[in-house]
PDB file of N, CA and C in Angstrom:
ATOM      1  N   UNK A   1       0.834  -1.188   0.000  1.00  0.00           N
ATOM      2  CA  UNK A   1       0.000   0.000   0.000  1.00  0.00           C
ATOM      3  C   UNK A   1       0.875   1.246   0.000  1.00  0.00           C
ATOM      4  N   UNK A   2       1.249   2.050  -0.745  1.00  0.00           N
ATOM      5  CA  UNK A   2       1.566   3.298  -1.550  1.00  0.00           C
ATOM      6  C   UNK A   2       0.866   4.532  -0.394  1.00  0.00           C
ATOM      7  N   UNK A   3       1.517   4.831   0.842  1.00  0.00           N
ATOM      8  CA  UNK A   3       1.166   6.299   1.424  1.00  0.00           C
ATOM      9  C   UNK A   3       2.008   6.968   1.078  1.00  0.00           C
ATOM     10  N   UNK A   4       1.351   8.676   1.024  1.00  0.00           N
ATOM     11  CA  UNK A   4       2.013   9.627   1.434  1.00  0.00           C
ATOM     12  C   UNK A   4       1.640  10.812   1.995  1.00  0.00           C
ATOM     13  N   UNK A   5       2.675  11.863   2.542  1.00  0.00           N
ATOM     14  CA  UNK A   5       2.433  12.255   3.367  1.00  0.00           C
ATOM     15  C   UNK A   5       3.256  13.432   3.358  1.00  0.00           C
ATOM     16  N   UNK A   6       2.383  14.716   3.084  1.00  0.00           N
ATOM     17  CA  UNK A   6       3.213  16.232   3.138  1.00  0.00           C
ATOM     18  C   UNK A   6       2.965  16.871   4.434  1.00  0.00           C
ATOM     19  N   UNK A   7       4.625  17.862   4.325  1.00  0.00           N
ATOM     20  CA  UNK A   7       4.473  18.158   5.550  1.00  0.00           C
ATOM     21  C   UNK A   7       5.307  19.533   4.892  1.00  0.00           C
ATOM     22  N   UNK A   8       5.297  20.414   5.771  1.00  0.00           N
ATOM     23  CA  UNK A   8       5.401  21.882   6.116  1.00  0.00           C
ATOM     24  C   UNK A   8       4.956  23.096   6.594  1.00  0.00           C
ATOM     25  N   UNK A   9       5.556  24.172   6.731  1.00  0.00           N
ATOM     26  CA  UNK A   9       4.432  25.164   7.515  1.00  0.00           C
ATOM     27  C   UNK A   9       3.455  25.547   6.797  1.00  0.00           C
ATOM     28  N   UNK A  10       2.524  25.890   7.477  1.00  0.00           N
ATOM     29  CA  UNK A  10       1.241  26.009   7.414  1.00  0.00           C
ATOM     30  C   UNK A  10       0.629  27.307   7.367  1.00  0.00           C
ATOM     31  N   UNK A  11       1.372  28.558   7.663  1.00  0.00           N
ATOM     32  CA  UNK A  11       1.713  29.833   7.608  1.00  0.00           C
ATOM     33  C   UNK A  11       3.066  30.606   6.583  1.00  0.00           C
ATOM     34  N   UNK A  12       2.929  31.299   5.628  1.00  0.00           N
ATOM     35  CA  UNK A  12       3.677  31.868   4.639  1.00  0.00           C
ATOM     36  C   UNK A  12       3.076  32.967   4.447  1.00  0.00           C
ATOM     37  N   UNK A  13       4.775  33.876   4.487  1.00  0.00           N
ATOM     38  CA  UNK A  13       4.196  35.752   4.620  1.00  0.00           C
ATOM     39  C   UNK A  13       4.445  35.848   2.912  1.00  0.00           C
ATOM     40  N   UNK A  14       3.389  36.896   2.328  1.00  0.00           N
ATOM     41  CA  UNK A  14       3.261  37.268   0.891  1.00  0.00           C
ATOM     42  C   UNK A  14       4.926  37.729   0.658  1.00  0.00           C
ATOM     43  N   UNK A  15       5.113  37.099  -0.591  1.00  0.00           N
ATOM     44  CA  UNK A  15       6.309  37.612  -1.093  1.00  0.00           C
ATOM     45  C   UNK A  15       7.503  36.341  -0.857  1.00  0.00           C
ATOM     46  N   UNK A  16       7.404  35.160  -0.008  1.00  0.00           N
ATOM     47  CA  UNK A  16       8.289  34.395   0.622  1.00  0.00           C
ATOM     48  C   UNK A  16       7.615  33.426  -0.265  1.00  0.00           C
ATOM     49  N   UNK A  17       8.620  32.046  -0.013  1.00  0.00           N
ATOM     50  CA  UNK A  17       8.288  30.880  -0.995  1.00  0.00           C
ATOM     51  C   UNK A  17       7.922  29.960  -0.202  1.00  0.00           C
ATOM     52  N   UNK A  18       7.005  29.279  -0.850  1.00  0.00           N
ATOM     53  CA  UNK A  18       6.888  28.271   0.336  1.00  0.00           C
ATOM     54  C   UNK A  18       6.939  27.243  -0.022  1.00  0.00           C
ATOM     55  N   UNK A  19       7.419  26.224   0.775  1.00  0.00           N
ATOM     56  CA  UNK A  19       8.211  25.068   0.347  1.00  0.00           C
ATOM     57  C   UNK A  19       7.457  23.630   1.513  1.00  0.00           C
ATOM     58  N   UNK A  20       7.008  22.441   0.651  1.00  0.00           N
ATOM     59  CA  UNK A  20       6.329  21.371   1.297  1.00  0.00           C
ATOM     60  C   UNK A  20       6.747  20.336   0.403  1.00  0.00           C
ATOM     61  N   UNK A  21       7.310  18.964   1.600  1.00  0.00           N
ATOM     62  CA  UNK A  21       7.974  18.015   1.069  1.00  0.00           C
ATOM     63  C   UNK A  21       6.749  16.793   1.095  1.00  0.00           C
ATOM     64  N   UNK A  22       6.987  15.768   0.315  1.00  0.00           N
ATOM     65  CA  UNK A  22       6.106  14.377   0.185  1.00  0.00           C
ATOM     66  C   UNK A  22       6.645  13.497   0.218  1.00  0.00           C
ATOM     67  N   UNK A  23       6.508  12.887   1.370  1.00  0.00           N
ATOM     68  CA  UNK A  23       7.381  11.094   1.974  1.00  0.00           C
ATOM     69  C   UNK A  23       6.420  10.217   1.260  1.00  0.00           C
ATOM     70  N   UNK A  24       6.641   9.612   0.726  1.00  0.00           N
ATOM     71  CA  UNK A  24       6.654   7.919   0.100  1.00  0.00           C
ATOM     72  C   UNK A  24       7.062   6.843   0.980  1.00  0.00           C
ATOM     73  N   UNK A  25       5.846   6.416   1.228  1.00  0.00           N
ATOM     74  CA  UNK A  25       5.656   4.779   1.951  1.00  0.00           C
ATOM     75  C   UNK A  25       5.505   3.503   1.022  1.00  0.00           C
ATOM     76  N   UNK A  26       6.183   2.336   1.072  1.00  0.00           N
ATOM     77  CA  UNK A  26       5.349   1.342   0.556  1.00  0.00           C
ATOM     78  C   UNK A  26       5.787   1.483  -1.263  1.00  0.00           C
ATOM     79  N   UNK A  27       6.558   2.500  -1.615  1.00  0.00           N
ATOM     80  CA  UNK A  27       6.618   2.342  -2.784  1.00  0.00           C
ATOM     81  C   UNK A  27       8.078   2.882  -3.117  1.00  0.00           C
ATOM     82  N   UNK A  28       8.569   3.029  -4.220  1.00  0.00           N
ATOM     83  CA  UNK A  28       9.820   4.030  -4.518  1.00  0.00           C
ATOM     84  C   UNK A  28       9.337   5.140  -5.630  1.00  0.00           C
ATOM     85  N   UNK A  29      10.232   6.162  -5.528  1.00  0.00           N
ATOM     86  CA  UNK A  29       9.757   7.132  -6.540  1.00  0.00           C
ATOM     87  C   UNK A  29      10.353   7.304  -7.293  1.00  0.00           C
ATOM     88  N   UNK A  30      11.060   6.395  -7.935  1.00  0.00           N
ATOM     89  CA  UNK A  30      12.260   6.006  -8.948  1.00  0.00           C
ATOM     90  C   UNK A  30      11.563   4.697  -9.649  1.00  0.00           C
ATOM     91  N   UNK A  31      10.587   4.340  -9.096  1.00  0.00           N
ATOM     92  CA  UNK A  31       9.674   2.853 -10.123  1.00  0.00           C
ATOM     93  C   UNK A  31       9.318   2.929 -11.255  1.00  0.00           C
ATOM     94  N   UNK A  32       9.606   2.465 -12.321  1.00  0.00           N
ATOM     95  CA  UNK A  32       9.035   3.104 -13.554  1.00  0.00           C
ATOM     96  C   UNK A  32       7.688   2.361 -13.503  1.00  0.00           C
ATOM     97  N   UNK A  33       6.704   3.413 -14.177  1.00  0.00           N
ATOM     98  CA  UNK A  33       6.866   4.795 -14.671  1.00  0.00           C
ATOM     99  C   UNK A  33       6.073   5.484 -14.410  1.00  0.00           C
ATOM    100  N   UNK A  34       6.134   5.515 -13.266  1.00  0.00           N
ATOM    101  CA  UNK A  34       5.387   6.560 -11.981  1.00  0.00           C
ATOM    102  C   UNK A  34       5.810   7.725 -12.180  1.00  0.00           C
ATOM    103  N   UNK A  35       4.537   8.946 -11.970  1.00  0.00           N
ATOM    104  CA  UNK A  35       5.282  10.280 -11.901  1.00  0.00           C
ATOM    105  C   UNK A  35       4.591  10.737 -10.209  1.00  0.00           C
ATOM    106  N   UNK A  36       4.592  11.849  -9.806  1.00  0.00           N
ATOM    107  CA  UNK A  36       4.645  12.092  -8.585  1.00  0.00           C
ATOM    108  C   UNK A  36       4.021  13.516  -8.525  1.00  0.00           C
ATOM    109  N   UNK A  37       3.211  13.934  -8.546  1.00  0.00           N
ATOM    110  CA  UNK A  37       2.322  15.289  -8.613  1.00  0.00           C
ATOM    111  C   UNK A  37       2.410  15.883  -7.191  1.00  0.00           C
ATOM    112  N   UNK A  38       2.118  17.309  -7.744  1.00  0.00           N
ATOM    113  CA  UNK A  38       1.764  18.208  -6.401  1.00  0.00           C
ATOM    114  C   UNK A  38       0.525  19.031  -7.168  1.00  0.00           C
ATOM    115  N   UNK A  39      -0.944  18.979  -6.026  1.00  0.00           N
ATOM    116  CA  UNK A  39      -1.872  19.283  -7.096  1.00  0.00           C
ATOM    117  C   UNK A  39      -2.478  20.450  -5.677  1.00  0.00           C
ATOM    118  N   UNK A  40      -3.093  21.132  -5.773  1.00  0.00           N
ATOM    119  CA  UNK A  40      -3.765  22.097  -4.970  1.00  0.00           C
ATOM    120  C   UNK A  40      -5.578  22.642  -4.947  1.00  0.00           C
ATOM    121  N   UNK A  41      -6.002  22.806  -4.015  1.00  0.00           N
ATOM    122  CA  UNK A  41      -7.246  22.772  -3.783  1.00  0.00           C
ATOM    123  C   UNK A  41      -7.635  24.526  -2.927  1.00  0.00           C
ATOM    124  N   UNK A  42      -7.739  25.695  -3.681  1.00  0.00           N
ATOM    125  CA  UNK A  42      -7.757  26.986  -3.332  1.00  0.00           C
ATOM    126  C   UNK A  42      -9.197  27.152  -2.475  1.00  0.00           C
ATOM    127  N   UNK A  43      -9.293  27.478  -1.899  1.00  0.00           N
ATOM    128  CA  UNK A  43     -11.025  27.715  -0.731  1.00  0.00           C
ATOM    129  C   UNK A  43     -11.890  27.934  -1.888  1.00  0.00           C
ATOM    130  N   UNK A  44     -12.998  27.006  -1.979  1.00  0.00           N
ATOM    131  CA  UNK A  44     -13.930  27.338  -2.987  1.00  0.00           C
ATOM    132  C   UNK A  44     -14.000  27.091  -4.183  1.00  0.00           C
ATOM    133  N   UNK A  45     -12.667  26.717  -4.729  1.00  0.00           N
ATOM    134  CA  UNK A  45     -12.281  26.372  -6.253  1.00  0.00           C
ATOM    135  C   UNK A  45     -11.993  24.759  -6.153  1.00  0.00           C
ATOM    136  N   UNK A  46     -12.097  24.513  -7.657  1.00  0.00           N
ATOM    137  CA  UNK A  46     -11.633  22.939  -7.825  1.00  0.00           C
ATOM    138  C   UNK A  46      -9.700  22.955  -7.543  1.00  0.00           C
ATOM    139  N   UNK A  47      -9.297  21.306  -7.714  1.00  0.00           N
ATOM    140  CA  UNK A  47      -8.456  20.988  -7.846  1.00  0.00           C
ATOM    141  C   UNK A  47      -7.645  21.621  -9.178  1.00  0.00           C
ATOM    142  N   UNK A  48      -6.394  22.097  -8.649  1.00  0.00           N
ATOM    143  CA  UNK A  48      -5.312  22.408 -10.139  1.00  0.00           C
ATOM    144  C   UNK A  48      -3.975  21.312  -9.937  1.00  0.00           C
ATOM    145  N   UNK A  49      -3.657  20.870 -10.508  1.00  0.00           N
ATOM    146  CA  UNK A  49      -2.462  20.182 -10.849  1.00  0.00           C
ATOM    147  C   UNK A  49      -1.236  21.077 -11.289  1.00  0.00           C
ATOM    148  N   UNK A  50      -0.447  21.259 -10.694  1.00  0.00           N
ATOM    149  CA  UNK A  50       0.625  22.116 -10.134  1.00  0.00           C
ATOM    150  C   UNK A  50       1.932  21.706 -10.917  1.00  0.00           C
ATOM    151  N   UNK A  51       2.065  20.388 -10.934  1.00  0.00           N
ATOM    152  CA  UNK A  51       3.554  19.915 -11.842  1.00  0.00           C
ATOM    153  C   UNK A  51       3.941  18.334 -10.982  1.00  0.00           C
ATOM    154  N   UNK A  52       5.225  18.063 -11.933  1.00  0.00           N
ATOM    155  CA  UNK A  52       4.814  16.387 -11.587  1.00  0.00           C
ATOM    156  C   UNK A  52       6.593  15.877 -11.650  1.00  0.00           C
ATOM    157  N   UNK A  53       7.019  15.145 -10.999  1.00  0.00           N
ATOM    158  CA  UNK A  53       8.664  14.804 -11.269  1.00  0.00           C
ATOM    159  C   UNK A  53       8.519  13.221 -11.660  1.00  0.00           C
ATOM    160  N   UNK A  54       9.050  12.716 -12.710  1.00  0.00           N
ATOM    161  CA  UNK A  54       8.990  11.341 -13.282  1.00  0.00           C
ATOM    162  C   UNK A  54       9.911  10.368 -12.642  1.00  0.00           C
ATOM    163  N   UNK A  55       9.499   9.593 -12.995  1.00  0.00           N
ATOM    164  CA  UNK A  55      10.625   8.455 -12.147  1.00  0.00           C
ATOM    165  C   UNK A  55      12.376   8.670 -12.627  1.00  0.00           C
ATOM    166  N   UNK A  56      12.616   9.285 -13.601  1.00  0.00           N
ATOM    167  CA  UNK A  56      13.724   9.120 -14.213  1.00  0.00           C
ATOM    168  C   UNK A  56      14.337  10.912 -13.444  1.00  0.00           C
ATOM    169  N   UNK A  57      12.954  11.677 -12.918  1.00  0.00           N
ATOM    170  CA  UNK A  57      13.688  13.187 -12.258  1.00  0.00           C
ATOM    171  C   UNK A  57      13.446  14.479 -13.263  1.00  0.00           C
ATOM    172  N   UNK A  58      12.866  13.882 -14.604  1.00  0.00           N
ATOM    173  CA  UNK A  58      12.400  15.322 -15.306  1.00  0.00           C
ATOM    174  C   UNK A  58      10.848  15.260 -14.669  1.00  0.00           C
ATOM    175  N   UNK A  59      10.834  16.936 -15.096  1.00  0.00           N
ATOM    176  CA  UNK A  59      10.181  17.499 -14.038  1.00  0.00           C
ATOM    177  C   UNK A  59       8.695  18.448 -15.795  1.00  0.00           C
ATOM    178  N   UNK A  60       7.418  18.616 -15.192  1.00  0.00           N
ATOM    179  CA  UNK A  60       6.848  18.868 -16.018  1.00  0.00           C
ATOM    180  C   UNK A  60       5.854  20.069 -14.800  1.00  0.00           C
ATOM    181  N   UNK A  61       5.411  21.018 -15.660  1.00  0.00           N
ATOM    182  CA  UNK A  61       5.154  22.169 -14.460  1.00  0.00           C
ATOM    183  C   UNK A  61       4.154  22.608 -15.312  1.00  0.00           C
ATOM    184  N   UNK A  62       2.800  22.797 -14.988  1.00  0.00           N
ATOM    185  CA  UNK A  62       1.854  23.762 -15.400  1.00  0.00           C
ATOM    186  C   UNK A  62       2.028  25.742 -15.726  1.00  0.00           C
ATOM    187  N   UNK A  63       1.347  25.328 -16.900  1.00  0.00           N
ATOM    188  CA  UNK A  63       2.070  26.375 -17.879  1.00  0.00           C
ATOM    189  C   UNK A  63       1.537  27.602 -17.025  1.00  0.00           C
ATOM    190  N   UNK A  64       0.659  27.959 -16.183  1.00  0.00           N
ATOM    191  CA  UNK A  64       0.159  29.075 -15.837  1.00  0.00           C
ATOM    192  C   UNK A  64       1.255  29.354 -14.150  1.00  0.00           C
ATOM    193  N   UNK A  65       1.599  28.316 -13.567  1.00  0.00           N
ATOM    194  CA  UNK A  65       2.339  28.486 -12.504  1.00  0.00           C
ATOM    195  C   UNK A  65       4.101  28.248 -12.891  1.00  0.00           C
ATOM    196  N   UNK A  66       4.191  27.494 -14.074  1.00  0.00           N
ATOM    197  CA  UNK A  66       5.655  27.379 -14.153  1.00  0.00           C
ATOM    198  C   UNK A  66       6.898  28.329 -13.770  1.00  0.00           C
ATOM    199  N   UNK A  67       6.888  29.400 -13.979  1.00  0.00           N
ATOM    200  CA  UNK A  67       7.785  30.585 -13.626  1.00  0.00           C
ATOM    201  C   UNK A  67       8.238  30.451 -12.255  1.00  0.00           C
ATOM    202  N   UNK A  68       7.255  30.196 -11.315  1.00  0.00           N
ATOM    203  CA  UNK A  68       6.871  30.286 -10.053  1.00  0.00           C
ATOM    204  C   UNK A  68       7.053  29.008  -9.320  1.00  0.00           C
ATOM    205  N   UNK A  69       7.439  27.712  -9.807  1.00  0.00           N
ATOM    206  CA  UNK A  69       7.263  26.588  -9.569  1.00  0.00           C
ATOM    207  C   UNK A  69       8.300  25.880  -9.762  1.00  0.00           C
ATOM    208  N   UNK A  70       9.465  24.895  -8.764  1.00  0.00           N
ATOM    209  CA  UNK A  70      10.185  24.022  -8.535  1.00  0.00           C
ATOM    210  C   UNK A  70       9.841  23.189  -8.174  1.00  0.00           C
ATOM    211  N   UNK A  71      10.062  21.317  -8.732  1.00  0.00           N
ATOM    212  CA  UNK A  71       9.592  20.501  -7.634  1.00  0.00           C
ATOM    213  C   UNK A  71      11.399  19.602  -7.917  1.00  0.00           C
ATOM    214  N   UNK A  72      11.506  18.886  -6.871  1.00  0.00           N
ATOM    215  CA  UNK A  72      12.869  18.562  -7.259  1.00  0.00           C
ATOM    216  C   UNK A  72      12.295  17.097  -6.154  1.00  0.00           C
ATOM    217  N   UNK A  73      13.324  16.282  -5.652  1.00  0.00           N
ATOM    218  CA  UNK A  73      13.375  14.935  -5.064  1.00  0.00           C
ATOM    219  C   UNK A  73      14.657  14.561  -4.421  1.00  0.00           C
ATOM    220  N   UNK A  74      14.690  13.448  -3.549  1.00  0.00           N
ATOM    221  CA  UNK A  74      15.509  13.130  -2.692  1.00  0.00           C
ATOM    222  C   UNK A  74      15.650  11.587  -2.661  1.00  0.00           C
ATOM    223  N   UNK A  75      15.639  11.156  -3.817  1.00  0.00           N
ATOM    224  CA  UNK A  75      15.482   9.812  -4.160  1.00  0.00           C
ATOM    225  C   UNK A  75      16.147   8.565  -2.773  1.00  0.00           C
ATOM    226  N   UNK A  76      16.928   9.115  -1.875  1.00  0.00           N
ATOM    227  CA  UNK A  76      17.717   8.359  -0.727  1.00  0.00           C
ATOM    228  C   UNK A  76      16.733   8.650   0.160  1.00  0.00           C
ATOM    229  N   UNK A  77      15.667   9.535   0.276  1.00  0.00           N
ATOM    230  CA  UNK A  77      14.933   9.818   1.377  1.00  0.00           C
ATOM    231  C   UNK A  77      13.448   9.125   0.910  1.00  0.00           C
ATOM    232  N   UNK A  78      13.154   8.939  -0.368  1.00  0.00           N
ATOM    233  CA  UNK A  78      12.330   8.581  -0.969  1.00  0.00           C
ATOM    234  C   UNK A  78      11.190  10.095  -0.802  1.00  0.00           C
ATOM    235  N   UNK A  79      11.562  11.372  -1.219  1.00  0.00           N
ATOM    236  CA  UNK A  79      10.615  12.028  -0.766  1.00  0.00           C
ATOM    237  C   UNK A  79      10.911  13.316  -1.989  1.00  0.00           C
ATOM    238  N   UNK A  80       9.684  13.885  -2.143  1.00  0.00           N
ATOM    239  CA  UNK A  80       9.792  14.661  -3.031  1.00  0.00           C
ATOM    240  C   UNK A  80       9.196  16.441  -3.049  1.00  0.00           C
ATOM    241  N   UNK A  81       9.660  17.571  -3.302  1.00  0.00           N
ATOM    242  CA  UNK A  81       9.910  18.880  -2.827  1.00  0.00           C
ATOM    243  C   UNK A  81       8.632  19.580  -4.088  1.00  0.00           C
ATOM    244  N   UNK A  82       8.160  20.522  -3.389  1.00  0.00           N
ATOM    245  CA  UNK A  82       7.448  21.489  -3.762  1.00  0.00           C
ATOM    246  C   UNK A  82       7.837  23.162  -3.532  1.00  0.00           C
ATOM    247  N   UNK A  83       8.548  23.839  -4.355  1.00  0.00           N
ATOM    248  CA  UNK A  83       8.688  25.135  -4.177  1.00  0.00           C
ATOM    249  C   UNK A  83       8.497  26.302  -4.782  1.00  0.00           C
ATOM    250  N   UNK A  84       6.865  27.122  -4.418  1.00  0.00           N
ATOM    251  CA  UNK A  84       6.496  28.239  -4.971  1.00  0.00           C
ATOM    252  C   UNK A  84       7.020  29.571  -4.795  1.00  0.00           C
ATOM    253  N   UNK A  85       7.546  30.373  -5.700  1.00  0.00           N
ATOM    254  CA  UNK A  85       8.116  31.303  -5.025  1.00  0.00           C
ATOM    255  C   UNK A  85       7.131  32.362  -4.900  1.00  0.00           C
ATOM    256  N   UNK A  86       7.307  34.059  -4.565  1.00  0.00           N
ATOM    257  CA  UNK A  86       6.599  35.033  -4.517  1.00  0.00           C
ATOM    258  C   UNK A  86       5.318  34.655  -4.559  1.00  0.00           C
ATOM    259  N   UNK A  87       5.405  34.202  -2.949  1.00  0.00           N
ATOM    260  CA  UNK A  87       3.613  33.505  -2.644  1.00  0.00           C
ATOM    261  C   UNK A  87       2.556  35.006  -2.650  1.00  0.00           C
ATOM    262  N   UNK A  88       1.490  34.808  -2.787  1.00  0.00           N
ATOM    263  CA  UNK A  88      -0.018  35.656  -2.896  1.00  0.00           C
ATOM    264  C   UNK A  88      -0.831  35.512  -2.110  1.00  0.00           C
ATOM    265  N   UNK A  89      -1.730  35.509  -1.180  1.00  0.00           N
ATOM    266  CA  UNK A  89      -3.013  35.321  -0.244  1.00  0.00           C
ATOM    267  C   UNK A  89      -3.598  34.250  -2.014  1.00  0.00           C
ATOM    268  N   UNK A  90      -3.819  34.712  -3.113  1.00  0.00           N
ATOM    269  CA  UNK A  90      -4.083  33.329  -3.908  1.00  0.00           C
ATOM    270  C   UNK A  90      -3.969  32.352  -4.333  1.00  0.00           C
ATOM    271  N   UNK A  91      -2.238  32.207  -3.499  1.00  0.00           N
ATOM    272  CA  UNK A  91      -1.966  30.552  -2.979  1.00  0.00           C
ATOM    273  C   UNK A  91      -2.548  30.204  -1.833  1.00  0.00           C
ATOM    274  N   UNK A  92      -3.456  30.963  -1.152  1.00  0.00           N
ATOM    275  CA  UNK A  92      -3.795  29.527   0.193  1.00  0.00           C
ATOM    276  C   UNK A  92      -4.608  28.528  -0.412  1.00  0.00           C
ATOM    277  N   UNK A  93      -4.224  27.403  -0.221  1.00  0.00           N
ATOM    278  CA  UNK A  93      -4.858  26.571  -0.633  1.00  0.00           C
ATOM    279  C   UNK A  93      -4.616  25.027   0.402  1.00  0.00           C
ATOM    280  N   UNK A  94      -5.028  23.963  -0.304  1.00  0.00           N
ATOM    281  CA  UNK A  94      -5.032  22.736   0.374  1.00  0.00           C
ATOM    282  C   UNK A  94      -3.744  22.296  -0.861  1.00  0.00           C
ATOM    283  N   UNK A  95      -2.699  21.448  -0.008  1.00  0.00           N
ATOM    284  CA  UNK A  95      -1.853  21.553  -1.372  1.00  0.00           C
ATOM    285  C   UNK A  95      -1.456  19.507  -0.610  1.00  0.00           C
ATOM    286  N   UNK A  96      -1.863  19.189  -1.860  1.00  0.00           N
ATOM    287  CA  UNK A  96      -1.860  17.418  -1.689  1.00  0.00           C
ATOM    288  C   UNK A  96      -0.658  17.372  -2.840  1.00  0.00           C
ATOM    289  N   UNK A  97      -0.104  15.853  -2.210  1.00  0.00           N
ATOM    290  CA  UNK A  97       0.872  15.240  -3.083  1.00  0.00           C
ATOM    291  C   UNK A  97       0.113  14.088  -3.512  1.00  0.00           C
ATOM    292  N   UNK A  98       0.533  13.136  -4.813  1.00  0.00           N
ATOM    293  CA  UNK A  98      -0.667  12.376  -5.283  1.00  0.00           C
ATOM    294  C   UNK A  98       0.857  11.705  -6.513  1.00  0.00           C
ATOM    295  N   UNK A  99       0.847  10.140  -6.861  1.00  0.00           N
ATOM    296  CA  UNK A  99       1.353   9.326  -7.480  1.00  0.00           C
ATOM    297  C   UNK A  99       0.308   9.704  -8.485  1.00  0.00           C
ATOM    298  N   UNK A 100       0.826   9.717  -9.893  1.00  0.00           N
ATOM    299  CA  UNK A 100       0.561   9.871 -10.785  1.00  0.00           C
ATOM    300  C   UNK A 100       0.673   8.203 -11.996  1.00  0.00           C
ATOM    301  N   UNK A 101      -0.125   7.407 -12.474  1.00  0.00           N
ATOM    302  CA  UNK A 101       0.332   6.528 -13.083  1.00  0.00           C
ATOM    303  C   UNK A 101       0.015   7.067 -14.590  1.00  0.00           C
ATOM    304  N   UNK A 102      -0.692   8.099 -15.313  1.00  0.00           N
ATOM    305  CA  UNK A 102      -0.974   8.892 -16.559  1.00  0.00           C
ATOM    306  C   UNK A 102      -1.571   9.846 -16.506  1.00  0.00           C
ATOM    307  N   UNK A 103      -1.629   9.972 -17.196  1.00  0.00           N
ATOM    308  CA  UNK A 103      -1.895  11.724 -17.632  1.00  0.00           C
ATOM    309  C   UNK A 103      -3.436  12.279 -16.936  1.00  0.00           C
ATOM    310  N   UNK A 104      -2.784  13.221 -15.915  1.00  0.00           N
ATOM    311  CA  UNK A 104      -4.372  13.378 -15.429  1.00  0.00           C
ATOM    312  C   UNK A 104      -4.627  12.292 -14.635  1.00  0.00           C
ATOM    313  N   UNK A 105      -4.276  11.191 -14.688  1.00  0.00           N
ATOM    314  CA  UNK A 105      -4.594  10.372 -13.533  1.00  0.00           C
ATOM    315  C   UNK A 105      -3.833   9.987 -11.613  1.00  0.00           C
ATOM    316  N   UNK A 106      -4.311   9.835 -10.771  1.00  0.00           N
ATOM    317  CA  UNK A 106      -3.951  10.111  -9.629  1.00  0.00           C
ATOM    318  C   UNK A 106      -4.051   9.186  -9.093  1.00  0.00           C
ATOM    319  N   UNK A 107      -3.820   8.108  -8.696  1.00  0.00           N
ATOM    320  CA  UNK A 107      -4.248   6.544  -7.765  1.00  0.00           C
ATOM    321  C   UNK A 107      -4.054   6.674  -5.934  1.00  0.00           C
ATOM    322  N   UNK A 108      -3.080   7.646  -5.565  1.00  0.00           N
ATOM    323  CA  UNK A 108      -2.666   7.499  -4.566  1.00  0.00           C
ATOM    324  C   UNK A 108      -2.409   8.900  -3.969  1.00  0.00           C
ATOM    325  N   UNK A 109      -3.248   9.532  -2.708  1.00  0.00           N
ATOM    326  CA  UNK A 109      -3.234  11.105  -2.641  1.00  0.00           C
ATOM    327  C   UNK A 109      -2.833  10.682  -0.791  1.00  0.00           C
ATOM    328  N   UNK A 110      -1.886  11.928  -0.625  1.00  0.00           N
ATOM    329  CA  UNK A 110      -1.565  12.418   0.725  1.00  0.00           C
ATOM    330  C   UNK A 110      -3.154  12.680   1.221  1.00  0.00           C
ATOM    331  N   UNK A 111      -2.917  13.128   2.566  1.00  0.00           N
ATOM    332  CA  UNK A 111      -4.033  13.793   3.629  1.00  0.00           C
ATOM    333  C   UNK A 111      -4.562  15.054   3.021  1.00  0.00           C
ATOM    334  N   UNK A 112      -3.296  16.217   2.304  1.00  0.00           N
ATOM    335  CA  UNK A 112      -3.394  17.276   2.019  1.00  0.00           C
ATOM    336  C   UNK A 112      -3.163  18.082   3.464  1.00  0.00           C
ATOM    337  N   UNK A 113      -2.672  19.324   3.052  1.00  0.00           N
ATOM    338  CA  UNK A 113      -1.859  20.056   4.002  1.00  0.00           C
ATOM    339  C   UNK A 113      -2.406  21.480   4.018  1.00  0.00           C
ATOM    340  N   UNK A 114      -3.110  22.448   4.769  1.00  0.00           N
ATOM    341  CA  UNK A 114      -3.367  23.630   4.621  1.00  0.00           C
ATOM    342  C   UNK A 114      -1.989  24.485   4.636  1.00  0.00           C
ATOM    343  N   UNK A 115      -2.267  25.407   3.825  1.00  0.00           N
ATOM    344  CA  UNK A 115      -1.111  26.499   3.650  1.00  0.00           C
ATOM    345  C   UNK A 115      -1.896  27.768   3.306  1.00  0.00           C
ATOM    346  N   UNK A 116      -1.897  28.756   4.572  1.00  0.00           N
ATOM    347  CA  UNK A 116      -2.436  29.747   4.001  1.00  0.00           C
ATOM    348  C   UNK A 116      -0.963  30.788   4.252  1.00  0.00           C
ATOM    349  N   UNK A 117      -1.309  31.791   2.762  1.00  0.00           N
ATOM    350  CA  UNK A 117      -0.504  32.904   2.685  1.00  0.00           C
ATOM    351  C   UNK A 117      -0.831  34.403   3.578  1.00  0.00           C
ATOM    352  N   UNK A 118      -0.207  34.770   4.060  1.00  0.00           N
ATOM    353  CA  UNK A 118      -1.343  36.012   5.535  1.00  0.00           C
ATOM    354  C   UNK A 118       0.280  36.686   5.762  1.00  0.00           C
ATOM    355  N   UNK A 119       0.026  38.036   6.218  1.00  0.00           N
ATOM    356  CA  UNK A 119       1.364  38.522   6.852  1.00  0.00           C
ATOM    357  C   UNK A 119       0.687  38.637   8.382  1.00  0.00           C
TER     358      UNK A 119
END
């Protein structure tokens, strides 16, 4: 059974980046040909899919956040990084990590993590 599980603060002042990691249980994130998403849930709005790191470490980022968006990995820790920079009060959101097996598809989602942006 495939958990995971993000963690970071939960508070981010506008203008700062905020950064939330995803531990992998039960699986590796180097398996082909798994990719590894970070997808977000804003108060009131649907789910957006944020960007995704492949088993091999290339990395694919949604065209409207890309500028703004790093995800990188720790393949010895089995865990994988989320980093937005010049956060907005229109990043608070619910921000889940989620195994990806195709396109648009999700089999396996974290708890999800509140992150609101506030000074």
């Amino acid at each position: 059974q495939v958990q995971l599980q993000e963690s970071g603060p939960g508070l981010v002042k506008p203008s700062q980046t905020l950064s939330l990691t995803c531990t992998v249980s039960g699986g590796s994130i180097t398996t082909p040909y798994y990719h590894w998403s970070w997808i977000r849930q804003p108060p009131g709005k649907g789910l957006e899919w944020m960007g995704a790191i492949g088993y091999r470490g290339s990395t694919y980022y949604n065209a409207s956040l890309k500028s703004r968006t790093s995800i990188s990995r720790d393949s010895s820790m089995n865990q994988f990084t989320l980093q937005l920079s010049s956060v907005t009060p229109g990043d608070t959101a619910v921000y889940y990590c989620a195994r990806t097996p195709g396109l648009h598809v999700h089999d396996y989602w974290g708890q999800g993590t509140q992150v609101t942006v506030s000074s």
